[in-house]
C-alpha atoms as a PDB file:
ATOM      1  CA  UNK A   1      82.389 305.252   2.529  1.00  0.00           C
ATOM      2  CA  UNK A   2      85.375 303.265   3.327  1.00  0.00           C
ATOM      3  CA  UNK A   3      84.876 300.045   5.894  1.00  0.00           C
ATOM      4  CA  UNK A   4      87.293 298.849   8.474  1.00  0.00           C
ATOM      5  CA  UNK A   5      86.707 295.583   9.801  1.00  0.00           C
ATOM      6  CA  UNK A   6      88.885 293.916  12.995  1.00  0.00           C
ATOM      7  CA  UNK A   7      89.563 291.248  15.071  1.00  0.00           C
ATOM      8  CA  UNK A   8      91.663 290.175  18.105  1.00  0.00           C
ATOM      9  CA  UNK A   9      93.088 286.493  17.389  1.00  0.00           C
ATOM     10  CA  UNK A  10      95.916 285.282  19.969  1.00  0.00           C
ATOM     11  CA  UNK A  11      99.628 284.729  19.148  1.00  0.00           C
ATOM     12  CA  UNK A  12     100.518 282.287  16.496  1.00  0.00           C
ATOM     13  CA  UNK A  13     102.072 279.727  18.513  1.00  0.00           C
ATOM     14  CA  UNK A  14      98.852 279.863  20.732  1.00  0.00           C
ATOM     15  CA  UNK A  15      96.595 279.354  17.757  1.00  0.00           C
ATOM     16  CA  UNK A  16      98.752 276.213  16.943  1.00  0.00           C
ATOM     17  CA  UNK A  17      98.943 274.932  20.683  1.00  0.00           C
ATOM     18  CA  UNK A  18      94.999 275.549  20.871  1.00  0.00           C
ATOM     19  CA  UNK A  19      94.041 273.290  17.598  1.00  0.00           C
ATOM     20  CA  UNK A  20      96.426 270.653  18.762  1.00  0.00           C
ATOM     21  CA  UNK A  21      94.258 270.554  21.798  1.00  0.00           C
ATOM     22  CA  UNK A  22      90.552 270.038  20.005  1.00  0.00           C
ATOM     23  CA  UNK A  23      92.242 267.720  17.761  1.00  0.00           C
ATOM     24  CA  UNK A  24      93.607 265.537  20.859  1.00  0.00           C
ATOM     25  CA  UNK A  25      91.031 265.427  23.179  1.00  0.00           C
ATOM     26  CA  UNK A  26      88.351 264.659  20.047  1.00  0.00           C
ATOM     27  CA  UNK A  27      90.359 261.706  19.206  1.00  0.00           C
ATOM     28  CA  UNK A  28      90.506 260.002  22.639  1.00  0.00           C
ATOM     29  CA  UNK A  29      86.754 261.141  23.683  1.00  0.00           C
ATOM     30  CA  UNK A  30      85.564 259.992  20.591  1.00  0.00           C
ATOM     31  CA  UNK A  31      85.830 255.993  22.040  1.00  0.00           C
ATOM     32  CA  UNK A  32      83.881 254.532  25.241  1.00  0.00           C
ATOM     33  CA  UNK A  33      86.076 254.641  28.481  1.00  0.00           C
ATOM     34  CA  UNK A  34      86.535 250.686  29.188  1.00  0.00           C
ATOM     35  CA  UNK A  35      85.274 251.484  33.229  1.00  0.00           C
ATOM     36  CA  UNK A  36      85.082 247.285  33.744  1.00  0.00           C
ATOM     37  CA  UNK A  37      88.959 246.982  34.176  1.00  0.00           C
ATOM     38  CA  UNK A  38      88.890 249.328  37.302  1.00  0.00           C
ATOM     39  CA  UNK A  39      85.178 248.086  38.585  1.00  0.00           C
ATOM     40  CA  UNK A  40      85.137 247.066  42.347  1.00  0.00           C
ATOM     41  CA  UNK A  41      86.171 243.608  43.301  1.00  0.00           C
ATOM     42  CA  UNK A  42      85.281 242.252  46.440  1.00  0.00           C
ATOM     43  CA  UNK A  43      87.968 239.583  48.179  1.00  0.00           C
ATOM     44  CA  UNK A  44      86.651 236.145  48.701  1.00  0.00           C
ATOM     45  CA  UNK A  45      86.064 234.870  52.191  1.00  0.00           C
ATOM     46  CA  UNK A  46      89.258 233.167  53.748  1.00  0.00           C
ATOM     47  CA  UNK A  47      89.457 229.786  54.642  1.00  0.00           C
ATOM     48  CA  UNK A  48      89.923 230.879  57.787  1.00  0.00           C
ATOM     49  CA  UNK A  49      86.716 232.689  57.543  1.00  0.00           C
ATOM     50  CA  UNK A  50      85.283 229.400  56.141  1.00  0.00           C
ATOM     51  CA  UNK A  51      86.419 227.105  58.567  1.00  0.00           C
ATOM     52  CA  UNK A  52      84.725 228.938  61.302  1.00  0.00           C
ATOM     53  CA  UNK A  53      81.527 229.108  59.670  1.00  0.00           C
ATOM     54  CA  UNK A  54      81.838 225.342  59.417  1.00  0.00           C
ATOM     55  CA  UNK A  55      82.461 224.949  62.905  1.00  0.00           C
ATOM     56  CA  UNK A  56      79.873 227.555  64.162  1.00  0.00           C
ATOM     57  CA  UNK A  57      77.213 225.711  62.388  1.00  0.00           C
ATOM     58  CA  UNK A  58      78.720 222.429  64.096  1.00  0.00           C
ATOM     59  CA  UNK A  59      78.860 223.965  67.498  1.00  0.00           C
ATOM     60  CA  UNK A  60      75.252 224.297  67.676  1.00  0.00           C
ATOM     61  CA  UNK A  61      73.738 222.045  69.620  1.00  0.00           C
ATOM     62  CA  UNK A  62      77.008 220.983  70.964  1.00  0.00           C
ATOM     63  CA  UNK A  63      76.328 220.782  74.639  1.00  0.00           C
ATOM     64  CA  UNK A  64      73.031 218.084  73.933  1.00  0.00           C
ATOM     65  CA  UNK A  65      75.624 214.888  74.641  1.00  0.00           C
ATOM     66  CA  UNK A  66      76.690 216.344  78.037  1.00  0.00           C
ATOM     67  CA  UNK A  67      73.176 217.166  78.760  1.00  0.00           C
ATOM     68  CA  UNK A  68      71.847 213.557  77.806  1.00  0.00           C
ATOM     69  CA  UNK A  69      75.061 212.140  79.488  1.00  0.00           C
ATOM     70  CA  UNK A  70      74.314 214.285  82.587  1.00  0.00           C
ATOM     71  CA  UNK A  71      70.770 212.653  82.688  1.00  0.00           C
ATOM     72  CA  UNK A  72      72.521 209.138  83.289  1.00  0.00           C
ATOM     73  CA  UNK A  73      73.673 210.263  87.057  1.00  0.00           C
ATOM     74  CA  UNK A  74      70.114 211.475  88.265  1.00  0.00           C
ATOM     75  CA  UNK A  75      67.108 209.140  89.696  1.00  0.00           C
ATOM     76  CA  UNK A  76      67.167 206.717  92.268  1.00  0.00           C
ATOM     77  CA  UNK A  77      69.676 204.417  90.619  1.00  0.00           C
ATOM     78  CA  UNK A  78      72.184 206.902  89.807  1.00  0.00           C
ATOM     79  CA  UNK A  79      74.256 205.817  92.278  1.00  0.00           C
ATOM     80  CA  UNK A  80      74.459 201.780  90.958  1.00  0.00           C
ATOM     81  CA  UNK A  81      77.225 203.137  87.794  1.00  0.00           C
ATOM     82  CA  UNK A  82      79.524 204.601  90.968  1.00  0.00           C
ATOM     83  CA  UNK A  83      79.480 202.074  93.669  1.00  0.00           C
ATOM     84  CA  UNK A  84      82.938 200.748  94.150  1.00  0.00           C
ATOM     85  CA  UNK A  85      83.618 196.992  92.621  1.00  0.00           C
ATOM     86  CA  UNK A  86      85.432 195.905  96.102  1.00  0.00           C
ATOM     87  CA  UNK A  87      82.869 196.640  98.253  1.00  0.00           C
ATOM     88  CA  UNK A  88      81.999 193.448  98.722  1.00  0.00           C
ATOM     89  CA  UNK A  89      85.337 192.392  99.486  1.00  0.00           C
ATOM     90  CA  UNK A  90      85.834 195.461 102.166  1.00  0.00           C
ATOM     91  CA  UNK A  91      82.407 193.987 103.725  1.00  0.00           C
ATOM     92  CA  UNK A  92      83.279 190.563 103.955  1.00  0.00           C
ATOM     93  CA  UNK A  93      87.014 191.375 105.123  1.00  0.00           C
ATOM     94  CA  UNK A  94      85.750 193.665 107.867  1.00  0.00           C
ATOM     95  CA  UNK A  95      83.186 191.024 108.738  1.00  0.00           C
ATOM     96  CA  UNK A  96      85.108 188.332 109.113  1.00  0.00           C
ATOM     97  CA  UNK A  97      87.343 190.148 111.642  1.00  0.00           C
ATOM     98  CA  UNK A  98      85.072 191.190 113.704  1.00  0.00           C
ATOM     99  CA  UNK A  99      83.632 187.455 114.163  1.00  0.00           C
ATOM    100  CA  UNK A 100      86.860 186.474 115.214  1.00  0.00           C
ATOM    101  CA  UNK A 101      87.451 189.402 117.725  1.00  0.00           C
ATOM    102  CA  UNK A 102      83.586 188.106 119.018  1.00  0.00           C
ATOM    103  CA  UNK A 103      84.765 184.745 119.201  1.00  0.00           C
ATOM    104  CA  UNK A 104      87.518 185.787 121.578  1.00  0.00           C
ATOM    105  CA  UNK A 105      85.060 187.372 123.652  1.00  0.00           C
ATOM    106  CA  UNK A 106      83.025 184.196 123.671  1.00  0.00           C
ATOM    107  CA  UNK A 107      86.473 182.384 124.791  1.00  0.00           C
ATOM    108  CA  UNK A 108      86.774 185.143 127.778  1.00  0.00           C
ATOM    109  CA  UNK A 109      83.243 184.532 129.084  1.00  0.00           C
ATOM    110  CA  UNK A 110      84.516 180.645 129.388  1.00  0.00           C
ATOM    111  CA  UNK A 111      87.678 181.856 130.909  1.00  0.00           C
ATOM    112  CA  UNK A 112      85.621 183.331 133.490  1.00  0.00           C
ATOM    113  CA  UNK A 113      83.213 181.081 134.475  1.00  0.00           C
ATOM    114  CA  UNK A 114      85.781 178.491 134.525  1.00  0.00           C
ATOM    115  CA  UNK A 115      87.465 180.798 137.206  1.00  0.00           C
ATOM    116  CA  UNK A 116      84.445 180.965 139.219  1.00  0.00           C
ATOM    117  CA  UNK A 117      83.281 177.817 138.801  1.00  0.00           C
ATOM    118  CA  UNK A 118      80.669 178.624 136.665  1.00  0.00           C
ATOM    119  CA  UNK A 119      81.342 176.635 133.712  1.00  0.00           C
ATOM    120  CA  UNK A 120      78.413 175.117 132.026  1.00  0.00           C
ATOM    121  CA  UNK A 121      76.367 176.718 134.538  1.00  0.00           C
ATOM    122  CA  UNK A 122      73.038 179.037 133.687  1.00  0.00           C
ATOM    123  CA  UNK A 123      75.152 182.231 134.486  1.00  0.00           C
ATOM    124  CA  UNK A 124      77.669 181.477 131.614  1.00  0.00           C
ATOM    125  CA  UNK A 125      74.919 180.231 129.449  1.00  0.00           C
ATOM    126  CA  UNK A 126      72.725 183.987 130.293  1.00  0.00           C
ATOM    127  CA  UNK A 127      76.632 185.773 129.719  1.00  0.00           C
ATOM    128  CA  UNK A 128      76.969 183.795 126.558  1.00  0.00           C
ATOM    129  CA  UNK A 129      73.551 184.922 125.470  1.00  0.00           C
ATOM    130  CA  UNK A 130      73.564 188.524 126.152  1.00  0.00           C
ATOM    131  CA  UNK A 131      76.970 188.749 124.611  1.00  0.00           C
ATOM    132  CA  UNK A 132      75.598 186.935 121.860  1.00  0.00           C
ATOM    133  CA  UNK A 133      72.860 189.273 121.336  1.00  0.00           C
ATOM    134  CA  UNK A 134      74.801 192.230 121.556  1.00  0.00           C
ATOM    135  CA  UNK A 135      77.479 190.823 119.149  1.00  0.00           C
ATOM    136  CA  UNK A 136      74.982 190.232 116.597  1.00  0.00           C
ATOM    137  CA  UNK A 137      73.358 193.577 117.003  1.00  0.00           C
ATOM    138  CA  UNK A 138      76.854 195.405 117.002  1.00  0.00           C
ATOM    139  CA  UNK A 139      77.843 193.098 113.758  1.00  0.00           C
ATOM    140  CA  UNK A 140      74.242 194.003 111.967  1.00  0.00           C
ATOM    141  CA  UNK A 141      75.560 197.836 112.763  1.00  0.00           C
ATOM    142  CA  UNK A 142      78.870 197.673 111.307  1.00  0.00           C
ATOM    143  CA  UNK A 143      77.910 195.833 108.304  1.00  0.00           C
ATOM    144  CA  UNK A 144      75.086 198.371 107.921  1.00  0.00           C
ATOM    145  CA  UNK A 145      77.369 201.856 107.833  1.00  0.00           C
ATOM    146  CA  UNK A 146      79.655 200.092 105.755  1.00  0.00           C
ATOM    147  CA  UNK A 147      77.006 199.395 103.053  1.00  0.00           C
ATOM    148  CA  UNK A 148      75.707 202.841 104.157  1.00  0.00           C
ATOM    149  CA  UNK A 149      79.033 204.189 103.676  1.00  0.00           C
ATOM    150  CA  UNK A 150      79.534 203.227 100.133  1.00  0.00           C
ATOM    151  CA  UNK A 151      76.109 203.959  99.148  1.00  0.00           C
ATOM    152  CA  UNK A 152      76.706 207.514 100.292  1.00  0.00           C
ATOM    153  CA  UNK A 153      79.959 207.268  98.745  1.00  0.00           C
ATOM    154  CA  UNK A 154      77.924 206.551  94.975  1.00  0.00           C
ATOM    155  CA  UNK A 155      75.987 209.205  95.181  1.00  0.00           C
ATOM    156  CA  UNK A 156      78.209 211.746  96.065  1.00  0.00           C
ATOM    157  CA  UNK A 157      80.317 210.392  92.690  1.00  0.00           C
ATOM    158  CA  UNK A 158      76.916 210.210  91.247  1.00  0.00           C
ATOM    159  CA  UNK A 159      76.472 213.903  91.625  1.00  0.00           C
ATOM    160  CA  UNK A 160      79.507 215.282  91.576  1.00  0.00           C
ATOM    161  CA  UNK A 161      79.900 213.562  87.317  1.00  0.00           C
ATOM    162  CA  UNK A 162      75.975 215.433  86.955  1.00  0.00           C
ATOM    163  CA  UNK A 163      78.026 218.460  87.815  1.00  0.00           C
ATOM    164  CA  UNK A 164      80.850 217.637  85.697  1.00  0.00           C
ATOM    165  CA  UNK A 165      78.407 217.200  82.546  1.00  0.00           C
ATOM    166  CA  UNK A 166      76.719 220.242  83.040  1.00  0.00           C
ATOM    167  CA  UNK A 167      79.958 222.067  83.510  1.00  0.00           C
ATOM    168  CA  UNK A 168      80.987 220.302  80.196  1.00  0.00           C
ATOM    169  CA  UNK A 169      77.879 221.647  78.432  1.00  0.00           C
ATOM    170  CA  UNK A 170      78.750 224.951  79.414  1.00  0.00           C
ATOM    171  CA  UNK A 171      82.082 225.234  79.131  1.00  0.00           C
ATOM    172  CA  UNK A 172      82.482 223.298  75.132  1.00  0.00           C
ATOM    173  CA  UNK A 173      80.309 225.549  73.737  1.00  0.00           C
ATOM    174  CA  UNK A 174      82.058 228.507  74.940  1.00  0.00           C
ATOM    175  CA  UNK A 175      84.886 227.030  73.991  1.00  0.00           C
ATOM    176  CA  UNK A 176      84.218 226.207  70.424  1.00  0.00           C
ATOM    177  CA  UNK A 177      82.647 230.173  70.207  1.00  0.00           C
ATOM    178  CA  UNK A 178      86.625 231.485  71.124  1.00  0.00           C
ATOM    179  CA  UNK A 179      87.600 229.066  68.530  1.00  0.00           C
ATOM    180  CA  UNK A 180      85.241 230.681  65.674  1.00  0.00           C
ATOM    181  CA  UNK A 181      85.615 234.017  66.916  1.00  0.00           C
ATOM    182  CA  UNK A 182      89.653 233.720  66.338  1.00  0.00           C
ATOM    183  CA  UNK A 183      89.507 232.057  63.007  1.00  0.00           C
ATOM    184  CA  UNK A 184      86.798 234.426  62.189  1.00  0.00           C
ATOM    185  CA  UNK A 185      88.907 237.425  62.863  1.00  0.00           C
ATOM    186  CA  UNK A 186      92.055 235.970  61.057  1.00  0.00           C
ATOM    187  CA  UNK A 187      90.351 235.343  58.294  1.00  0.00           C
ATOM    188  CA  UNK A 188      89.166 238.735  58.408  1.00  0.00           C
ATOM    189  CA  UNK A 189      92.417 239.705  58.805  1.00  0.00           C
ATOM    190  CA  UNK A 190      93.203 238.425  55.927  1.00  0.00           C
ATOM    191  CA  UNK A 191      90.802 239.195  53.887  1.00  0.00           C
ATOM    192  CA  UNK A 192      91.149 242.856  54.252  1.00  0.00           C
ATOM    193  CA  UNK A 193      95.168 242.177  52.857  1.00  0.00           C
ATOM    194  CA  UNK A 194      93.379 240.881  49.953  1.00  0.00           C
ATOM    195  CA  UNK A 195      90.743 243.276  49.458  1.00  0.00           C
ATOM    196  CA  UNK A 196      93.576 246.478  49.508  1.00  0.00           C
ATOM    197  CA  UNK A 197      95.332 244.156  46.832  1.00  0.00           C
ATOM    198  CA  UNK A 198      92.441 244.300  44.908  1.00  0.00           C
ATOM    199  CA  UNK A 199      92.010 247.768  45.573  1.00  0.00           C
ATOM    200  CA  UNK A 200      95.364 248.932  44.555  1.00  0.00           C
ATOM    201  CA  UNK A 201      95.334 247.015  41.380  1.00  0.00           C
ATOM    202  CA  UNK A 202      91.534 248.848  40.858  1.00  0.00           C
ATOM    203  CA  UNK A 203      93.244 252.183  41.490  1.00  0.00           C
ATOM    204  CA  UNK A 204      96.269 251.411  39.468  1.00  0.00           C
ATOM    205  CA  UNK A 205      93.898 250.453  36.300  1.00  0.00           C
ATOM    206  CA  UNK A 206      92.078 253.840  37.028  1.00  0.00           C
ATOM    207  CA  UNK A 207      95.146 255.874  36.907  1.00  0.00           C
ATOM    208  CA  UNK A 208      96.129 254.096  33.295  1.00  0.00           C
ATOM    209  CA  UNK A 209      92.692 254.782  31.966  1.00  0.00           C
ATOM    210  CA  UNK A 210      92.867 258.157  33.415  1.00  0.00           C
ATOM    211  CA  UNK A 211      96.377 259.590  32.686  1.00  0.00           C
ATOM    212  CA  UNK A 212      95.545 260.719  29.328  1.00  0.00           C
ATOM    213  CA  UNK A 213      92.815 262.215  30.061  1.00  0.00           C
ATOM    214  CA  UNK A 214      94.602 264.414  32.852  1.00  0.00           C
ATOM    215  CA  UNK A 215      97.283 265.222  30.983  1.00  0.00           C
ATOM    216  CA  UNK A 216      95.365 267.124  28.138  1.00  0.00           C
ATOM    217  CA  UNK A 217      93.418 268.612  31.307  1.00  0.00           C
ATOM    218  CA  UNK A 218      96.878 269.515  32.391  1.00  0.00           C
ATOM    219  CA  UNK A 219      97.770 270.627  29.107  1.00  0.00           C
ATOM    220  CA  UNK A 220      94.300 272.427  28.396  1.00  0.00           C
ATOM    221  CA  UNK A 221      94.701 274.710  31.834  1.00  0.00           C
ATOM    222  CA  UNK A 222      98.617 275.667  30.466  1.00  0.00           C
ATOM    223  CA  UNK A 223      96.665 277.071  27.120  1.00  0.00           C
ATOM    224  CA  UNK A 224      93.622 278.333  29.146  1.00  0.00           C
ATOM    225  CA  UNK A 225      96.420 280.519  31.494  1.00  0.00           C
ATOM    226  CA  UNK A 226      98.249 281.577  28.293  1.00  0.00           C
ATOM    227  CA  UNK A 227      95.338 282.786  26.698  1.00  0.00           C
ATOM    228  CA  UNK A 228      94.775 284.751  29.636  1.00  0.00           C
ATOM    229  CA  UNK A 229      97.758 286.454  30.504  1.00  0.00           C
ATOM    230  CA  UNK A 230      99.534 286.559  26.561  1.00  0.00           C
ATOM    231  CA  UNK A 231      99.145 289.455  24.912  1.00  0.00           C
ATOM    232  CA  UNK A 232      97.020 289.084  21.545  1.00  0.00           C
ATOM    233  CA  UNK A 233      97.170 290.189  18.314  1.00  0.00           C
ATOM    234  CA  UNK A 234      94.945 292.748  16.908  1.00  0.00           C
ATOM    235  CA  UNK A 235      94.394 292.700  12.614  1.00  0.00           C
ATOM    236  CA  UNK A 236      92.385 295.198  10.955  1.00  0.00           C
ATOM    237  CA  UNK A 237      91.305 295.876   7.251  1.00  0.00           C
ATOM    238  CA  UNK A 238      90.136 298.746   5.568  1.00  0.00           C
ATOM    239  CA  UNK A 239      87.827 298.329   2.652  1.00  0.00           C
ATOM    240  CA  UNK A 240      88.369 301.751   0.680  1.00  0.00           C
ATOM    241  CA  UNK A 241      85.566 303.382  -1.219  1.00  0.00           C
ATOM    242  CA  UNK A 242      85.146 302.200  -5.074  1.00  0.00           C
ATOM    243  CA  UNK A 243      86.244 305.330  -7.419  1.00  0.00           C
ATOM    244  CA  UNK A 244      83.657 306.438  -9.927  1.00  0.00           C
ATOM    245  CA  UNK A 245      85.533 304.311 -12.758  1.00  0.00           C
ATOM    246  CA  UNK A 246      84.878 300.964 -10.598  1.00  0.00           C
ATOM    247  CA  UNK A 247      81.274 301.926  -9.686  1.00  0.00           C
ATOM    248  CA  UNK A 248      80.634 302.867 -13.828  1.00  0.00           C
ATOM    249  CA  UNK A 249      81.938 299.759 -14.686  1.00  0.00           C
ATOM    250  CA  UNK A 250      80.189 298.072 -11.846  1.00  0.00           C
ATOM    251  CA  UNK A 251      77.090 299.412 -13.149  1.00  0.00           C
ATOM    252  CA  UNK A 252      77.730 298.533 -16.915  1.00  0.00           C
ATOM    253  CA  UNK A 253      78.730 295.124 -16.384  1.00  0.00           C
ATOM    254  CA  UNK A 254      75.035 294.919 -14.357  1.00  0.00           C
ATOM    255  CA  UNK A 255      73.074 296.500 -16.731  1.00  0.00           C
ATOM    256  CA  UNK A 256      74.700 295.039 -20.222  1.00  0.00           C
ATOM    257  CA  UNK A 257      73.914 291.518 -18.201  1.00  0.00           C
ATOM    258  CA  UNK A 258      70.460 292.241 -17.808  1.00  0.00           C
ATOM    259  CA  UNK A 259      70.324 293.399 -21.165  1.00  0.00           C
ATOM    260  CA  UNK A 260      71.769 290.073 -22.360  1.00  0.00           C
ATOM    261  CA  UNK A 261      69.625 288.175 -20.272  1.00  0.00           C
ATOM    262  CA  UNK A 262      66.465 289.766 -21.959  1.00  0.00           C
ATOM    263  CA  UNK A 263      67.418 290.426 -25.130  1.00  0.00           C
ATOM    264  CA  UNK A 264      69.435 287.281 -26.266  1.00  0.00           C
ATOM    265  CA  UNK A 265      73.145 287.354 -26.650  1.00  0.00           C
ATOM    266  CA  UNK A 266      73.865 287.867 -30.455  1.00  0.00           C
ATOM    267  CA  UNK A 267      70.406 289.860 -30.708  1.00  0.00           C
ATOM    268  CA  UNK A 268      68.030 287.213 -31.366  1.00  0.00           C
ATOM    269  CA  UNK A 269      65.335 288.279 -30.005  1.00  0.00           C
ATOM    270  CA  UNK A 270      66.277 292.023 -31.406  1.00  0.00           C
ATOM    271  CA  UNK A 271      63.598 294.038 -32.908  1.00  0.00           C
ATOM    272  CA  UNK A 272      63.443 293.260 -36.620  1.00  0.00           C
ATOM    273  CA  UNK A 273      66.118 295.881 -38.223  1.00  0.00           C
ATOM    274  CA  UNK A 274      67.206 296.573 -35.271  1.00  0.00           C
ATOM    275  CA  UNK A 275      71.237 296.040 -34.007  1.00  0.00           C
ATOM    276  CA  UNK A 276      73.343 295.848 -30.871  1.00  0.00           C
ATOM    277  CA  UNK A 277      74.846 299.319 -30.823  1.00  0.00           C
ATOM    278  CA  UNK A 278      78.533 297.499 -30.086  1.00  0.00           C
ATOM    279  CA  UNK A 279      78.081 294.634 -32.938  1.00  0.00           C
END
């Protein structure tokens, strides 16, 4: 009975295209993708970034002087560092005025017991006295407000350069955080600009390594969508039945080497007076 085989191959230039393809993407898959050339990289910190650092880890502690400086101006001699260098001066100046203004008062009680005819009498001596007195007391008064005065005056200075020091220890601190906290976010700044450089490059190296790889996937989808949609080619073969001429000689050319096999070519092993019927 006669066979017919078949089978559906696509179009030549297809079969071509196709084998290209296997050929291509064994040979570049066959070696390790180098992935270290695109690996992350992370941007180093700015100086920026290091300077305030630095100075964060100097500001601490920072307001300690003003503290310890603040300490100077309280206690009971506070006051000494702030009392004014002409007091003394201003005392005995003011002083010294005001005994001459009592010594003209002295001069007017004589004035008027000479009038009277009191002078040298006990009524000028008991208006000397009590003038006296009262002068003294009056002079003991002034001198003590003034010294009062400036006293007062030292403390107040005393306490107001406390509350300049602890104003100081607030306000340096603060101060030196606005200074980190800008340098910190310039550096930052920065550092980002870096860190897309090094990103872009990363990319860029990924895109090399890459590109051949897309373009046979490129190139592989183009075949896959041909394959599809191009018609293909159908081959078929038909194995005819053997006429009785091939299947006799088929059959002899079996049997005679069978017969050979067993028997020995040239009759060798031939019953004795016996002969190949062909010989």
């Amino acid at each position: 009975m006669a066979t017919t085989t078949g089978s559906t191959l696509p179009a030549d230039f297809l079969t071509d295209a196709t084998k290209n393809y296997a050929t291509r993407i064994g040979g570049i898959t066959a070696a390790p993708l180098d992935t270290s050339q695109f690996a992350p990289k992370v941007a180093p910190q700015d100086q920026y970034q290091t300077d305030a650092y630095t100075m964060a880890g100097q500001g601490i502690g920072a307001y300690q002087p003003y503290i310890t400086q603040a300490s100077a101006y309280t206690g009971p001699s506070a006051y000494s560092d702030f009392m004014s260098p002409y007091q003394e001066e201003v005392i005995k100046t003011t002083m010294d005025a005001y005994d001459k203004q009592a010594e003209k008062g002295l001069l007017g009680i004589a004035d008027l017991a000479t009038q009277s005819g009191n002078l040298g009498g006990g009524r000028e001596g008991v208006m000397r006295s009590e003038y006296q007195t009262q002068s003294d007391l009056n002079r003991a008064l002034l001198q003590s407000g003034l010294l009062q005065q400036g006293f007062g005056q030292a403390q107040d200075a005393a306490q107001q350069a406390y509350m300049n020091q602890m104003q100081l220890a607030g306000t340096v601190p603060g101060l030196q955080t606005a200074d980190v906290a800008l340098k910190g976010q310039l550096g930052a700044t920065q550092q980002a600009q870096a860190q897309a450089g090094l990103d872009a490059e990363r990319e860029a190296a990924r895109l090399k390594a890459y590109e051949p790889y897309e373009r046979l996937g490129y190139l592989g989808q183009g075949i896959s969508t041909l394959l599809g949609s191009y018609p293909a080619q159908f081959q078929s073969s038909v194995t005819p039945n053997p006429t009785p001429l091939q299947t006799a000689l088929g059959i002899g050319a079996v049997g005679s080497g069978i017969w050979g096999n067993i028997m020995g070519k040239g009759g060798g092993n031939f019953p004795s007076g016996m002969k190949w019927p062909w010989s």
